[in-house]
C-alpha atoms as a PDB file:
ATOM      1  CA  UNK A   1      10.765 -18.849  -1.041  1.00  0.00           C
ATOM      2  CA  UNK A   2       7.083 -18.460  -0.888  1.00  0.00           C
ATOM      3  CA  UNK A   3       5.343 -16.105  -3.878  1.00  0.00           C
ATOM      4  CA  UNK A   4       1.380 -15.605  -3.231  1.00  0.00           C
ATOM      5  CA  UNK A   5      -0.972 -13.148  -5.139  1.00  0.00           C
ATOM      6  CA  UNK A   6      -3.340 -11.000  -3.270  1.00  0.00           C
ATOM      7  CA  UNK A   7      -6.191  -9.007  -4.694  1.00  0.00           C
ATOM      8  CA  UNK A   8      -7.847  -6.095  -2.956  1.00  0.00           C
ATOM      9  CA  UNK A   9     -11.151  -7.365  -3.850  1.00  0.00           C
ATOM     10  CA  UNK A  10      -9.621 -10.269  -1.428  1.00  0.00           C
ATOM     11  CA  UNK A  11      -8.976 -13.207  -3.783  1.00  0.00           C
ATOM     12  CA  UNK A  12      -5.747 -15.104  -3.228  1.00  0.00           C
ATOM     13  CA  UNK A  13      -3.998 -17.281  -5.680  1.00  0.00           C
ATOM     14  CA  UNK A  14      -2.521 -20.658  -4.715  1.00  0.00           C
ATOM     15  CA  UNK A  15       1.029 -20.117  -3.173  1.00  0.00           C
ATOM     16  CA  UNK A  16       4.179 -21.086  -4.548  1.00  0.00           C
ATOM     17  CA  UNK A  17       6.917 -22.707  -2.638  1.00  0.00           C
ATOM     18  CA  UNK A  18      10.170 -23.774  -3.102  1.00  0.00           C
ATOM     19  CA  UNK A  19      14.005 -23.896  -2.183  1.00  0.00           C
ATOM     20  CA  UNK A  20      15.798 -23.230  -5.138  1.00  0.00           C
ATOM     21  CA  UNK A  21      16.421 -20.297  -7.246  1.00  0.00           C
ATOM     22  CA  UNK A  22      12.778 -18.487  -8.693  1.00  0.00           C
ATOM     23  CA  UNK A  23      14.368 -17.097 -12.542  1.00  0.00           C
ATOM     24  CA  UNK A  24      12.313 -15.992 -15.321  1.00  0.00           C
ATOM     25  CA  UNK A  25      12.256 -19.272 -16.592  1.00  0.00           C
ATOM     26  CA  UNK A  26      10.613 -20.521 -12.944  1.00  0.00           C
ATOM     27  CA  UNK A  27       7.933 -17.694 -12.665  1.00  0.00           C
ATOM     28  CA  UNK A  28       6.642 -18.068 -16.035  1.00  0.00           C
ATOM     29  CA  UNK A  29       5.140 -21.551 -14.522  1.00  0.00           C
ATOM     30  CA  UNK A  30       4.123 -19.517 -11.447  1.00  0.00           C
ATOM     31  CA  UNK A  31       2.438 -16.634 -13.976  1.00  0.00           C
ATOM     32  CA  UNK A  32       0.936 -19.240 -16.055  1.00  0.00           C
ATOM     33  CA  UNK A  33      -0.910 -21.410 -13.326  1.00  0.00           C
ATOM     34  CA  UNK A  34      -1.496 -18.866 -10.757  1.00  0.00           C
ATOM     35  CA  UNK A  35      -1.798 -15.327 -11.296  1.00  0.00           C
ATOM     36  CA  UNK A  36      -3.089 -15.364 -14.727  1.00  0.00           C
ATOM     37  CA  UNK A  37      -6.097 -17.433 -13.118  1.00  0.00           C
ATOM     38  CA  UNK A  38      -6.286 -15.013 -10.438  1.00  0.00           C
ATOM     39  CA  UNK A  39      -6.488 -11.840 -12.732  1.00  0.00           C
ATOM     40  CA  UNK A  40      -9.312 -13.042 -14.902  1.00  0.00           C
ATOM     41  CA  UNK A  41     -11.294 -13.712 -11.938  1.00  0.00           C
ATOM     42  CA  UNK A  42     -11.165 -10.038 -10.979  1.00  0.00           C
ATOM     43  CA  UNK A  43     -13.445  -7.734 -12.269  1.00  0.00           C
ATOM     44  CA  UNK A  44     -12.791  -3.910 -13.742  1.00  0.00           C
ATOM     45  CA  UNK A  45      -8.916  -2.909 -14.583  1.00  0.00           C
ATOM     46  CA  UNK A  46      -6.209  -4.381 -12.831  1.00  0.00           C
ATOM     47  CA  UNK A  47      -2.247  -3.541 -12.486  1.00  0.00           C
ATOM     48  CA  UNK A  48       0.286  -6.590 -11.489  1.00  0.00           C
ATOM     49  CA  UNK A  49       2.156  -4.411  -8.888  1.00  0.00           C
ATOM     50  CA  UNK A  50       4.653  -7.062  -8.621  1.00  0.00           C
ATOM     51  CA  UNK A  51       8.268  -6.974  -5.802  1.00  0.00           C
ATOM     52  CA  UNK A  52      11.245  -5.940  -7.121  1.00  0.00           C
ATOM     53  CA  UNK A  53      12.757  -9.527  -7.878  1.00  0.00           C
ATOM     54  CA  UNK A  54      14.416  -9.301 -10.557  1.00  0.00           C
ATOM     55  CA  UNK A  55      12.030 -12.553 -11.787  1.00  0.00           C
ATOM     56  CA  UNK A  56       9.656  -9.949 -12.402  1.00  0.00           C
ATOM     57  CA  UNK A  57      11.202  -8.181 -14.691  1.00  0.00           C
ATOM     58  CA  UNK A  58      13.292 -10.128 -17.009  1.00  0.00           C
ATOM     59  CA  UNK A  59      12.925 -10.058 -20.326  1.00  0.00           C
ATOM     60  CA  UNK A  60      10.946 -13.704 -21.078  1.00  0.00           C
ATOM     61  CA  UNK A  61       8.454 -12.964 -18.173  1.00  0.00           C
ATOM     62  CA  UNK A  62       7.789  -9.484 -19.678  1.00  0.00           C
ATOM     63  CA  UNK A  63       7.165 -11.124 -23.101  1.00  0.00           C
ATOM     64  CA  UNK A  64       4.381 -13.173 -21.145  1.00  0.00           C
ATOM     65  CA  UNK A  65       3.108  -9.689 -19.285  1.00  0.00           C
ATOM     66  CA  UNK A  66       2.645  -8.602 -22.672  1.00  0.00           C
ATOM     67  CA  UNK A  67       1.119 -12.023 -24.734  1.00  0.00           C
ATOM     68  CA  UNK A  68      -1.568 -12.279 -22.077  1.00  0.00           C
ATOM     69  CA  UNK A  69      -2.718  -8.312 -21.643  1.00  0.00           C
ATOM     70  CA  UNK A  70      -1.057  -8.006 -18.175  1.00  0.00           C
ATOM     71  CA  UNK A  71      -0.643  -4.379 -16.607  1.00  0.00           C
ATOM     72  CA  UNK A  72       1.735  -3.974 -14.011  1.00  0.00           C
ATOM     73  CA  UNK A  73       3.780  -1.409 -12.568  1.00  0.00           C
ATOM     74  CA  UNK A  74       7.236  -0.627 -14.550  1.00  0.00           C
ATOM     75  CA  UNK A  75      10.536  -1.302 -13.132  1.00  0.00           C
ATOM     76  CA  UNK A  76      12.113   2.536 -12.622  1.00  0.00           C
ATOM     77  CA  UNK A  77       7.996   3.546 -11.069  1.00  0.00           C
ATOM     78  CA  UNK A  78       8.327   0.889  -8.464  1.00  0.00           C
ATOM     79  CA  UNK A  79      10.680   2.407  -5.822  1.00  0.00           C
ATOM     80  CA  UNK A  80      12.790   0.531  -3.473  1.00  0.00           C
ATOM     81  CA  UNK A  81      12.583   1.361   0.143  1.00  0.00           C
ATOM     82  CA  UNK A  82       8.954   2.651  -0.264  1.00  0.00           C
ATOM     83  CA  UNK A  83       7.268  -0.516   0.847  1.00  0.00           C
ATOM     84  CA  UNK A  84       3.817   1.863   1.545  1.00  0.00           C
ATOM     85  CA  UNK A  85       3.417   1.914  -1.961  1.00  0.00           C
ATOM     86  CA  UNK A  86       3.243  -2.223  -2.593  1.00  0.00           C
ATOM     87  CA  UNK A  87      -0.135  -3.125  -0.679  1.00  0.00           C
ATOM     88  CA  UNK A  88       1.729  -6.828  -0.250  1.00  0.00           C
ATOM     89  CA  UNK A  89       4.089  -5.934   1.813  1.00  0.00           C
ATOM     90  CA  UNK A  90       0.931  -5.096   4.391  1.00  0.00           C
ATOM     91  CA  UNK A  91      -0.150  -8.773   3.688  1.00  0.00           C
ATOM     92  CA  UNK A  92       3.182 -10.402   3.765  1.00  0.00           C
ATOM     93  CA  UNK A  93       3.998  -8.597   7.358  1.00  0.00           C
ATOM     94  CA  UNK A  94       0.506 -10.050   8.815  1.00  0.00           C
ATOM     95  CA  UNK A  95       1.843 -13.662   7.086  1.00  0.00           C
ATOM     96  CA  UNK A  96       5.126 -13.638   8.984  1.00  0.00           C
ATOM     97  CA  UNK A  97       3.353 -12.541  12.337  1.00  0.00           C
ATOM     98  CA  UNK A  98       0.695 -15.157  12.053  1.00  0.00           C
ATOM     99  CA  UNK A  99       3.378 -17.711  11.265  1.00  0.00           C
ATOM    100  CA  UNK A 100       5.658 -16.774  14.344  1.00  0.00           C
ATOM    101  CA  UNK A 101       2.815 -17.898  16.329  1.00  0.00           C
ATOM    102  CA  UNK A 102       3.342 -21.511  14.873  1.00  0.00           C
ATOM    103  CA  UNK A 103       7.228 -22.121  15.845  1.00  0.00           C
ATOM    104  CA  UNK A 104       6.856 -25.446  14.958  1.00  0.00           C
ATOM    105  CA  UNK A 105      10.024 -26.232  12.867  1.00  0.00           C
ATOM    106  CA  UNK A 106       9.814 -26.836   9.020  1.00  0.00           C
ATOM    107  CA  UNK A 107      11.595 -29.662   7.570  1.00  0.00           C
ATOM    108  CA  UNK A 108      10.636 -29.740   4.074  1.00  0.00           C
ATOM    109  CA  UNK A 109       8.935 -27.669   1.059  1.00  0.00           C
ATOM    110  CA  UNK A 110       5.739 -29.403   1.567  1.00  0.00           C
ATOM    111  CA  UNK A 111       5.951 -28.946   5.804  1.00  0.00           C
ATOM    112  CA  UNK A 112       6.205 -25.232   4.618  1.00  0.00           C
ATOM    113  CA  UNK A 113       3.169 -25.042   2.124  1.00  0.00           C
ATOM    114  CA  UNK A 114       0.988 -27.225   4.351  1.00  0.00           C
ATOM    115  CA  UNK A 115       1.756 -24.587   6.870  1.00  0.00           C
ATOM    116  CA  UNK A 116       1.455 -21.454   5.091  1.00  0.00           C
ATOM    117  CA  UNK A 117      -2.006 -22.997   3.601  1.00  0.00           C
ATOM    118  CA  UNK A 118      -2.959 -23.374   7.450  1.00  0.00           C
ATOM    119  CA  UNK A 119      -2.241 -19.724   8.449  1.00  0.00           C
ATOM    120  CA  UNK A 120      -3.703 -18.543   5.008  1.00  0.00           C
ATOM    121  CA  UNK A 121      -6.754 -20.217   5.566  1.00  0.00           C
ATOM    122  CA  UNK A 122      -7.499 -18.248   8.483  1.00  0.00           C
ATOM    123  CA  UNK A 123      -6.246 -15.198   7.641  1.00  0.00           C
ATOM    124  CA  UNK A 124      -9.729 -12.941   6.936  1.00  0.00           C
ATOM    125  CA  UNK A 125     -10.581 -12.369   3.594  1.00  0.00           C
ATOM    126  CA  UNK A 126     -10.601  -8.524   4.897  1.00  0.00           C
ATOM    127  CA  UNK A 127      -7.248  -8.183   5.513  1.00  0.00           C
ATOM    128  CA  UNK A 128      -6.435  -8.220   1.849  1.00  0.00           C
ATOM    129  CA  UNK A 129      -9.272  -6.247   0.393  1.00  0.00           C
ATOM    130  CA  UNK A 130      -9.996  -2.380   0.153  1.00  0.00           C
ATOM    131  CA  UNK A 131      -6.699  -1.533  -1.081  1.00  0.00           C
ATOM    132  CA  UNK A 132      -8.128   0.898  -3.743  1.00  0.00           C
ATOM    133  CA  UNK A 133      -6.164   3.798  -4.560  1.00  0.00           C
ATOM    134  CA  UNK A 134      -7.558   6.979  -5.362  1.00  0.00           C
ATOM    135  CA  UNK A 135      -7.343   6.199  -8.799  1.00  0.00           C
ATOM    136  CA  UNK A 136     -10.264   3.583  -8.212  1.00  0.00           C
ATOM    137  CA  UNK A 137      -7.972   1.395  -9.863  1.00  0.00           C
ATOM    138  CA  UNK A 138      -7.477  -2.257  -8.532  1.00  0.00           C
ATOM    139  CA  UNK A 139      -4.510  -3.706  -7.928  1.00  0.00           C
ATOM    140  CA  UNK A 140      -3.446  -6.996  -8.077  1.00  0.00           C
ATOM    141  CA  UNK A 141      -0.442  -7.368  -5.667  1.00  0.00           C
END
């Protein structure tokens, strides 16, 4: 499982990689040392519009939403099967594409990261910003 923020103004935070299970109790370590860096760096309002993992939502990670001033989309406004309407599904989509080009086989967590990093690295800083909505709010995604 890989989680990455993106930000429209085109800041990325570290990624995340593992095998096992991501709970509540995993993404709080996630929200602590990645995204919460990420959103103070980003100037004007911001909303986490986050998947629908379930991660997201549980009750100890929304506790930390709240502690730290985080925004972010509610559960029953973030539709399923509406992919448009999450920016990072645009992002992850150009991800897998640029990583098909690299067949190479990954053996471990760390082959995986190194690898993602890679294809990250190139990836334009364009191709995750102007996602404004009409709004002129920013969203963190």
């Amino acid at each position: 499982m890989i989680w990455q923020a993106t930000c429209s103004c085109g800041k990325r935070s570290a990624p995340f990689v593992t095998t096992g299970t991501v709970n509540g109790e995993i993404y709080q370590e996630y929200l602590q040392k990645r995204l919460l860096p990420l959103l103070k760096l980003h100037e004007g309002p911001t909303i986490f519009w986050p998947d629908l993992a379930s991660y997201h939502y549980s009750n100890v990670v929304l506790e930390r939403y709240e502690a730290n001033g985080v925004t972010f989309a509610p559960k029953d406004m973030n539709r399923p099967n509406a992919p448009k309407l999450r920016p990072i599904e645009k992002y992850w989509a150009i991800m897998k594409q640029a990583l098909r080009k690299h067949p190479k086989e990954v053996k471990s967590e760390e082959d995986m990261k190194k690898k993602w990093v890679s294809v990250r690295k190139k990836l334009q800083t364009d191709v995750v910003q102007n996602q404004k909505f009409t709004n002129g709010t920013y969203y963190i995604i």
